[in-house]
Protein backbone atom coordinates (compact mmCIF):
# COMPACT_ATOMS: atom_id res chain seq x y z
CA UNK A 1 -6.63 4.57 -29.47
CA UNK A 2 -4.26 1.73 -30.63
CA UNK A 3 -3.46 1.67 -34.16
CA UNK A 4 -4.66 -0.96 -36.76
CA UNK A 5 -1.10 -2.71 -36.63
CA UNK A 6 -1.56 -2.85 -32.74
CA UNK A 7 -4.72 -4.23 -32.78
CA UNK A 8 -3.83 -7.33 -35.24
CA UNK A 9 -0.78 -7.56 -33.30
CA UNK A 10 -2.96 -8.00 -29.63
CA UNK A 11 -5.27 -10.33 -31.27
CA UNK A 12 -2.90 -12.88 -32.37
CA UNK A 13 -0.97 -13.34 -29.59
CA UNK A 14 -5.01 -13.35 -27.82
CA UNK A 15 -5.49 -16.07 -29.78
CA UNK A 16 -2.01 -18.27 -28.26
CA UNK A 17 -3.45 -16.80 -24.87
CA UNK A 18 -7.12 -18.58 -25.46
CA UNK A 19 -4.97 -21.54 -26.41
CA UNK A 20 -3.01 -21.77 -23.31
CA UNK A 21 0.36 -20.34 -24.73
CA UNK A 22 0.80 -18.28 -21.85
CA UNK A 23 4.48 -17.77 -22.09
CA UNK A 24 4.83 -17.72 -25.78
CA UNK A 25 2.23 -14.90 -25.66
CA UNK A 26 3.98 -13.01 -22.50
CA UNK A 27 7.64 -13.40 -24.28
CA UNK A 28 6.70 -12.44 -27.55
CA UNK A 29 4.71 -8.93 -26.21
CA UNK A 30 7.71 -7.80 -24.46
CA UNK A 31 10.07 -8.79 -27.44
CA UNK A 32 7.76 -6.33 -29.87
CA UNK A 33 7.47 -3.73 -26.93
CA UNK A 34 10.91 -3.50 -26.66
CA UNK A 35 11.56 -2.51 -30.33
CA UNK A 36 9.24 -0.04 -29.97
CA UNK A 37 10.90 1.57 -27.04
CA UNK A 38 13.94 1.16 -28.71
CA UNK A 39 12.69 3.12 -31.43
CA UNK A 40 11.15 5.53 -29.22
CA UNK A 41 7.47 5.01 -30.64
CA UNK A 42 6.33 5.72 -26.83
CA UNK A 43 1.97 5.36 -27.89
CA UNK A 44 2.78 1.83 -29.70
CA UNK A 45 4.25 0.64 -27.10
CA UNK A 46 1.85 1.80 -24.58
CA UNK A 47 -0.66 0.55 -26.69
CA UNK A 48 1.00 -3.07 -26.86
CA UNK A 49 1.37 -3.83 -23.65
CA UNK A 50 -1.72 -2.34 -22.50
CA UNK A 51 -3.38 -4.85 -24.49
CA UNK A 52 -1.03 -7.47 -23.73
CA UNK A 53 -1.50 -7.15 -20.06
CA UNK A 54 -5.23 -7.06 -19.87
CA UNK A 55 -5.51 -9.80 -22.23
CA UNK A 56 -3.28 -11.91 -19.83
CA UNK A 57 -4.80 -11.22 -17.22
CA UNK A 58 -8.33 -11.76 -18.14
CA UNK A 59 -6.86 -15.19 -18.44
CA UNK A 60 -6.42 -15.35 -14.88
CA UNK A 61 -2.41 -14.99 -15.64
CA UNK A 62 -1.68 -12.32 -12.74
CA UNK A 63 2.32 -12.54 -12.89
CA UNK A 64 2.83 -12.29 -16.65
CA UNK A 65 -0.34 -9.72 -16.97
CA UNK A 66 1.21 -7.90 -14.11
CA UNK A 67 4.66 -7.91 -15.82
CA UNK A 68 3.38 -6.55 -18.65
CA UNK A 69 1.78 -3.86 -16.27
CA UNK A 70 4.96 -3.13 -15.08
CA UNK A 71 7.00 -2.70 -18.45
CA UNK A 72 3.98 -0.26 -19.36
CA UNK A 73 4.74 1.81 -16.38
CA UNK A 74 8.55 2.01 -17.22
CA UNK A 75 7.39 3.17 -20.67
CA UNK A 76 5.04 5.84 -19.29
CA UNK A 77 8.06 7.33 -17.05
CA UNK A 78 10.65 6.97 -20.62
CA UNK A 79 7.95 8.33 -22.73
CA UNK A 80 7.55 11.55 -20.51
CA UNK A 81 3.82 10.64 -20.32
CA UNK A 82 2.39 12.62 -17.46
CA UNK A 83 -0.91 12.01 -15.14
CA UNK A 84 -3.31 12.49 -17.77
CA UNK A 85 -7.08 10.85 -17.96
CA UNK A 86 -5.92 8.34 -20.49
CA UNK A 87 -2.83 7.37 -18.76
CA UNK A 88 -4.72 7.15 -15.48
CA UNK A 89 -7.45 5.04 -17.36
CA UNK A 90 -5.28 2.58 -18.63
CA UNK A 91 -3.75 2.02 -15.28
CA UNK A 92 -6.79 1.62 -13.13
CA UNK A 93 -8.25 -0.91 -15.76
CA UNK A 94 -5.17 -3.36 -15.03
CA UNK A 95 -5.34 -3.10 -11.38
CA UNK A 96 -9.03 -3.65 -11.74
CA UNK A 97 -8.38 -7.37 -13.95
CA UNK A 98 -5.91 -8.85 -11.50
CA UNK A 99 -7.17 -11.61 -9.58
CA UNK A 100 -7.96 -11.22 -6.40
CA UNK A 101 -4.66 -12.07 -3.86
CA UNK A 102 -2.25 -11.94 -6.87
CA UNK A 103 1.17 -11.04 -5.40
CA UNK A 104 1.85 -8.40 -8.37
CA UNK A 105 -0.86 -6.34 -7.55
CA UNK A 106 0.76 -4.96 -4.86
CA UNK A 107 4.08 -4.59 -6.45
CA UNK A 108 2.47 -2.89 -9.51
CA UNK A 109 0.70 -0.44 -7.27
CA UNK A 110 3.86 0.10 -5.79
CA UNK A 111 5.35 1.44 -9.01
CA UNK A 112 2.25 2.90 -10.14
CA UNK A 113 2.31 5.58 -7.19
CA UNK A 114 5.88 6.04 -7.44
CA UNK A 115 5.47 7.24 -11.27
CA UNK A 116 2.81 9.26 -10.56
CA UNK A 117 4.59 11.07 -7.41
CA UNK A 118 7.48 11.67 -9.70
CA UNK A 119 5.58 13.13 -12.72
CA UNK A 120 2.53 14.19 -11.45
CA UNK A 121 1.78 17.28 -8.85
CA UNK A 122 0.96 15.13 -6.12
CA UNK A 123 4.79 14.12 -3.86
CA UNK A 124 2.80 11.24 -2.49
CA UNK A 125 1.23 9.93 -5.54
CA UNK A 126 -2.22 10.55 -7.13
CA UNK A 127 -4.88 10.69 -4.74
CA UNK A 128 -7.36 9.33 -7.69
CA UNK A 129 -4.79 6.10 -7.78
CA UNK A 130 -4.84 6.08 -4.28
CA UNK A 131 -8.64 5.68 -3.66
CA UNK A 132 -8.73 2.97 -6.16
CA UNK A 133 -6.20 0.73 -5.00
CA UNK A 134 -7.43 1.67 -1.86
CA UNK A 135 -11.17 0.85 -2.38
CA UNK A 136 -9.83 -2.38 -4.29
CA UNK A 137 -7.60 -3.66 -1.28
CA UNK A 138 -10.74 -2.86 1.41
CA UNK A 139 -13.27 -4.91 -1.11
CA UNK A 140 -10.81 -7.61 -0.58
CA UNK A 141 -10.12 -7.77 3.45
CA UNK A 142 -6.39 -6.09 2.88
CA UNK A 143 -6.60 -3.42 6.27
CA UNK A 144 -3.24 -2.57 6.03
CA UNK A 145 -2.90 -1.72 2.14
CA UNK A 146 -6.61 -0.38 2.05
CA UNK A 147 -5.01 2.39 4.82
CA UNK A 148 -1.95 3.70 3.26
CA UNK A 149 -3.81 4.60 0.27
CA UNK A 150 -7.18 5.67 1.39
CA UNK A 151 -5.58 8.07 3.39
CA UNK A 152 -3.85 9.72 0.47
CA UNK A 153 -6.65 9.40 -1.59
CA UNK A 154 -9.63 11.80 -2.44
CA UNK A 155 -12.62 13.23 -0.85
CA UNK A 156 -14.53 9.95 -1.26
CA UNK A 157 -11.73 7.90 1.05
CA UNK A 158 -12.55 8.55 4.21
CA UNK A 159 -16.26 6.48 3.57
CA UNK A 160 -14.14 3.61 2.05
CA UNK A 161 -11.68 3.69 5.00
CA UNK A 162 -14.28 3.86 7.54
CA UNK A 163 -15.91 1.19 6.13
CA UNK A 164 -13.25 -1.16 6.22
CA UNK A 165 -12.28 -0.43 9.95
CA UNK A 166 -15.69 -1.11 11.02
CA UNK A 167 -15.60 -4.08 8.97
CA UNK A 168 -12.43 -5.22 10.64
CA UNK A 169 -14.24 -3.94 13.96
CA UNK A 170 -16.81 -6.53 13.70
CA UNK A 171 -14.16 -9.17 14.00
CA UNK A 172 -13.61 -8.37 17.22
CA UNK A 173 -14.88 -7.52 20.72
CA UNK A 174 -17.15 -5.06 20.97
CA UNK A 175 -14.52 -2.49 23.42
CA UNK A 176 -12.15 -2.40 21.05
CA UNK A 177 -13.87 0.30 18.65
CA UNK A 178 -11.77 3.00 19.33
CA UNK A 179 -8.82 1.36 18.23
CA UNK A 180 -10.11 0.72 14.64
CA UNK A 181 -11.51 4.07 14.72
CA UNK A 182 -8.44 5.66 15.35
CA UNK A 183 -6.86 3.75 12.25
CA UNK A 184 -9.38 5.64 10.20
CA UNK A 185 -8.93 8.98 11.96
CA UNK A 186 -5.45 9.35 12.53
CA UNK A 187 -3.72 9.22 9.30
CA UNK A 188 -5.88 11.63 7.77
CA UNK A 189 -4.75 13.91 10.81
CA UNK A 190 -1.16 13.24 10.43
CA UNK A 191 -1.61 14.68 6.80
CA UNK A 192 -3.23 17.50 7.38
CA UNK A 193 -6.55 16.76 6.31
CA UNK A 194 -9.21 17.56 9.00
CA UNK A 195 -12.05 17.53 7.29
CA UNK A 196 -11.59 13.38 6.09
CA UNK A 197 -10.63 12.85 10.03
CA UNK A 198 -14.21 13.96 10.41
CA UNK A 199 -16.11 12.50 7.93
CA UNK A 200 -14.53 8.96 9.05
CA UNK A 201 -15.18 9.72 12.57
CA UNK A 202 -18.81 9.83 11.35
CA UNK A 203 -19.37 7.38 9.21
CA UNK A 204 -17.64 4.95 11.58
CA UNK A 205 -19.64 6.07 14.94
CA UNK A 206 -22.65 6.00 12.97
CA UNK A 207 -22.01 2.17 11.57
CA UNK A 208 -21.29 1.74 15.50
CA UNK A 209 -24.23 3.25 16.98
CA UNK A 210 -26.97 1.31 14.24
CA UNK A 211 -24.95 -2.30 14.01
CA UNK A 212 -23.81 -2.77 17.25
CA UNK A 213 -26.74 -1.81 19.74
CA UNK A 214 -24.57 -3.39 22.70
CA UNK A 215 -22.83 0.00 23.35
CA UNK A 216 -25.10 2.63 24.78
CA UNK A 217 -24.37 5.95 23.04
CA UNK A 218 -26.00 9.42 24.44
CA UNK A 219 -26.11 11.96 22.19
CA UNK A 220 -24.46 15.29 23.53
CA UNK A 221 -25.40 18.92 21.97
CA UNK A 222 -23.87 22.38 22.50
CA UNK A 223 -24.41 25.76 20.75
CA UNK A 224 -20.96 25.14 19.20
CA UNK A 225 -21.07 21.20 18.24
CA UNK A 226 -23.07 17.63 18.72
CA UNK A 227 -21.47 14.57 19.45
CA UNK A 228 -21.82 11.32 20.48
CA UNK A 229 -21.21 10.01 24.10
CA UNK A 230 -20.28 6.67 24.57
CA UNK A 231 -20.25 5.78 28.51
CA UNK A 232 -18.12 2.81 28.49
CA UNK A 233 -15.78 3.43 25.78
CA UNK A 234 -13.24 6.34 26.66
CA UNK A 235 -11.31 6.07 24.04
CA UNK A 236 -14.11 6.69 21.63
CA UNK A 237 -15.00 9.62 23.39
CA UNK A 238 -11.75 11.02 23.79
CA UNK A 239 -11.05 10.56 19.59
CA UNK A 240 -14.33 12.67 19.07
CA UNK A 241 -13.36 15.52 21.44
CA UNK A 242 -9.58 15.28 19.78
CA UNK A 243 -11.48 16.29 16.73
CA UNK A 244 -13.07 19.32 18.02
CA UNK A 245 -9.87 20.57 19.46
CA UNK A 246 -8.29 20.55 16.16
CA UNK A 247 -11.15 21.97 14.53
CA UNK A 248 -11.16 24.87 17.31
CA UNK A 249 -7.11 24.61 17.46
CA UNK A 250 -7.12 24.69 21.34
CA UNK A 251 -3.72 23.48 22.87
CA UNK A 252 -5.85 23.97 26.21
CA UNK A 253 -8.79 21.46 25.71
CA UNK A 254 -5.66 18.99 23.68
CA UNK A 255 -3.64 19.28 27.04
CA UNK A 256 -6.92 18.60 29.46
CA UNK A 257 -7.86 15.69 26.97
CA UNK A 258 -4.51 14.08 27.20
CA UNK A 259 -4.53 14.49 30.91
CA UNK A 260 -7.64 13.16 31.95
CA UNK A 261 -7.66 10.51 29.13
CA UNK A 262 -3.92 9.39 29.58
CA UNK A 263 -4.69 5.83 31.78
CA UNK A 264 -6.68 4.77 28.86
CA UNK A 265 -4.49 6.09 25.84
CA UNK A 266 -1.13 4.14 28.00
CA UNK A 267 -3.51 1.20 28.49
CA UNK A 268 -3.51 1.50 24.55
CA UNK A 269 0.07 1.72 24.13
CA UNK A 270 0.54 2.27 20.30
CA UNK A 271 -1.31 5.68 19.95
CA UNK A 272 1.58 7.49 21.83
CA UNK A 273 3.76 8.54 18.79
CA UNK A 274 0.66 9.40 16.52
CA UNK A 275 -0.91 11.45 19.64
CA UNK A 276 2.78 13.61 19.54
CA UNK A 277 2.94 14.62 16.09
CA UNK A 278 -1.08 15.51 16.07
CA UNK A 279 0.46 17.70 19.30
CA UNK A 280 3.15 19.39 17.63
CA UNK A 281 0.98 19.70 14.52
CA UNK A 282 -2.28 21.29 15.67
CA UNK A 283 -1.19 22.77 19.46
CA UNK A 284 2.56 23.52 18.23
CA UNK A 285 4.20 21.09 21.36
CA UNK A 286 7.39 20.06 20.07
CA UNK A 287 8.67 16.75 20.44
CA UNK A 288 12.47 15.31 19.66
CA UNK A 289 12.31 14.28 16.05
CA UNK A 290 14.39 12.20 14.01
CA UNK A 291 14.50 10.87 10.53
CA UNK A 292 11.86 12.21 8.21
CA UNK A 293 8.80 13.50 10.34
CA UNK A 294 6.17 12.54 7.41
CA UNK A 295 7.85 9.35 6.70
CA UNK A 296 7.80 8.49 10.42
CA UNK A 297 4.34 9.45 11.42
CA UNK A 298 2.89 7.58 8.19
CA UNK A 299 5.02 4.56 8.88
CA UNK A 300 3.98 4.87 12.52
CA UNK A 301 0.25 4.55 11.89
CA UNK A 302 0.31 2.32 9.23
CA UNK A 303 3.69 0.17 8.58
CA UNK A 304 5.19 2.49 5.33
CA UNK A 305 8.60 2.39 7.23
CA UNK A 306 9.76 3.66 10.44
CA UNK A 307 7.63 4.08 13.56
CA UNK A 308 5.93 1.38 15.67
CA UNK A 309 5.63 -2.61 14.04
CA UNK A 310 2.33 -3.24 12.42
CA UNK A 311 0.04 -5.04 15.13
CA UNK A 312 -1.05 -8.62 14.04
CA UNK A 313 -4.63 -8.09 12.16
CA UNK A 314 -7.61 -9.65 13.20
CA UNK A 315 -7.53 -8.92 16.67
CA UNK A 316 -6.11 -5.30 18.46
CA UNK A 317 -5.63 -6.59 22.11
CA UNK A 318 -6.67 -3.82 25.14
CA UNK A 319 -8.55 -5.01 27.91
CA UNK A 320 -11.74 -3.79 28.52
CA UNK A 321 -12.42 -0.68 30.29
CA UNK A 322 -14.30 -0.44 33.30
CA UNK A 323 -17.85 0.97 32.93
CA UNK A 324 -18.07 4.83 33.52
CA UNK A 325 -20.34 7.88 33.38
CA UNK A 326 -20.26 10.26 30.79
CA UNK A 327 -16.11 10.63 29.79
């Protein structure tokens, strides 16, 4: 809890904030900040500028507030703070006050993550940061950025990330669903985690089969599993039984699937290099690799680097298929 001397401190330069002294505020928080860095008094200044930047940005002043944001990260990573409740707290309750579309949310995200991969136990930052900023960015029609952190995020993710997909889904035409279910199914493969490939699977096939009663859906059971058939979309079929051959780690069924589903997943064209690390990760068929694999697969599915280019958003372009039985 900030000191007395903190407190006075945040509500005067509150006061030049209600008066429209914006800057004078902003300047004069980081000038007080810095002395305490420089003196090494880590919880004032965390304290300060914690205060500072909420403050500001309750005032609708996302660059300054987000400055301030940023300075408090740098003093988290000096300070030696690690991922603790408080620190966590304090972080999630300034991405929560910036304004919606303010530029520096992203960029203080950005370092956010990267502090907590390098002091936390987490390499690709921590998952409870993730699902925030990722919830945040869904709640405010950002695909892309909603993606690359629900899929690193916790066991409540996969709901938010479905969500959003079939949200983006309904901006479309109705064949395309398999390609914005695959953006909620895929990553989670390509990191390992089956179980959130499943649970977005259903969440997003169920939103499908009750809000869109233009695709016929059959309803399939076995002693081993139930699923849902969809007769004229393939590639919603074929994403469903690419689940179960994970879950029952058959390289057989994976190397039927791709065969008999391979006009439809070329007709796709941007599944291909996601498809070949799933192979080589669940069936153990080795592809030429380059670069870092995790890096590339990530970046490939949802624009963190290397791989394919993002695809434009509102629309994901295949033609429709032609109607079928049972695939």
């Amino acid at each position: 809890m900030a000191t007395a001397k903190i407190q006075k401190t945040i509500a005067r330069q509150q006061e030049k904030i209600s008066e429209g002294q914006f800057y004078e505020a902003h300047q004069q928080l980081r000038v007080i900040a810095s002395r305490y860095v420089k003196s090494e008094n880590w919880d004032a200044a965390i304290d300060l500028l914690y205060g500072g930047a909420l403050a500001l940005l309750k005032a609708g002043q996302g660059g300054s507030g987000g400055d301030l944001g940023m300075f408090l990260i740098d003093v988290l990573g000096k300070g030696g703070k690690g991922v603790g409740v408080g620190e966590q707290s304090k972080l999630l309750t300034i991405l929560r006050a910036f304004p919606q579309r303010e530029p520096t949310k992203k960029r203080f995200v950005t370092e956010m993550i990267n502090w907590s991969s390098r002091v936390g136990e987490h390499l690709l930052g921590d998952p409870e940061l993730h699902h925030v900023a990722g919830s945040i960015f869904a709640e405010e029609c950002e695909p892309y950025e909603a993606e690359r952190h629900l899929a690193l995020g916790t066991k409540d993710s996969p709901e938010q990330l479905a969500k959003c997909e079939y949200e983006w889904y309904t901006q479309d035409d109705s064949h395309t669903a398999a390609l914005y279910a695959a953006r909620a199914v895929f990553p989670y493969l390509l990191v390992g985690n089956l179980r959130s490939a499943n649970k977005a699977h259903l969440i997003f096939t169920s939103r499908l089969s009750s809000g869109n009663k233009s695709v016929s859906v059959q309803e399939v059971s076995s002693k081993s599993s139930d699923m849902r058939v969809y007769p004229v979309l393939p590639l919603l079929n074929f994403l469903g039984l690419l689940l179960l051959a994970v879950q029952r780690g058959s390289s057989d069924l994976y190397k039927q699937l791709a065969k008999h589903y391979a006009p439809h997943v070329k007709e796709v064209g941007v599944w291909d290099d996601a498809l070949n690390q799933i192979g080589e990760m669940y069936f153990g068929i080795r592809i030429p690799r380059q670069g870092n694999p995790l890096f590339d697969m990530m970046g490939s599915m949802m624009g963190f680097g290397g791989g394919s280019p993002k695809p434009k958003p509102k629309k994901a372009e295949v033609a429709p298929p032609p109607p079928a039985d049972v695939d």
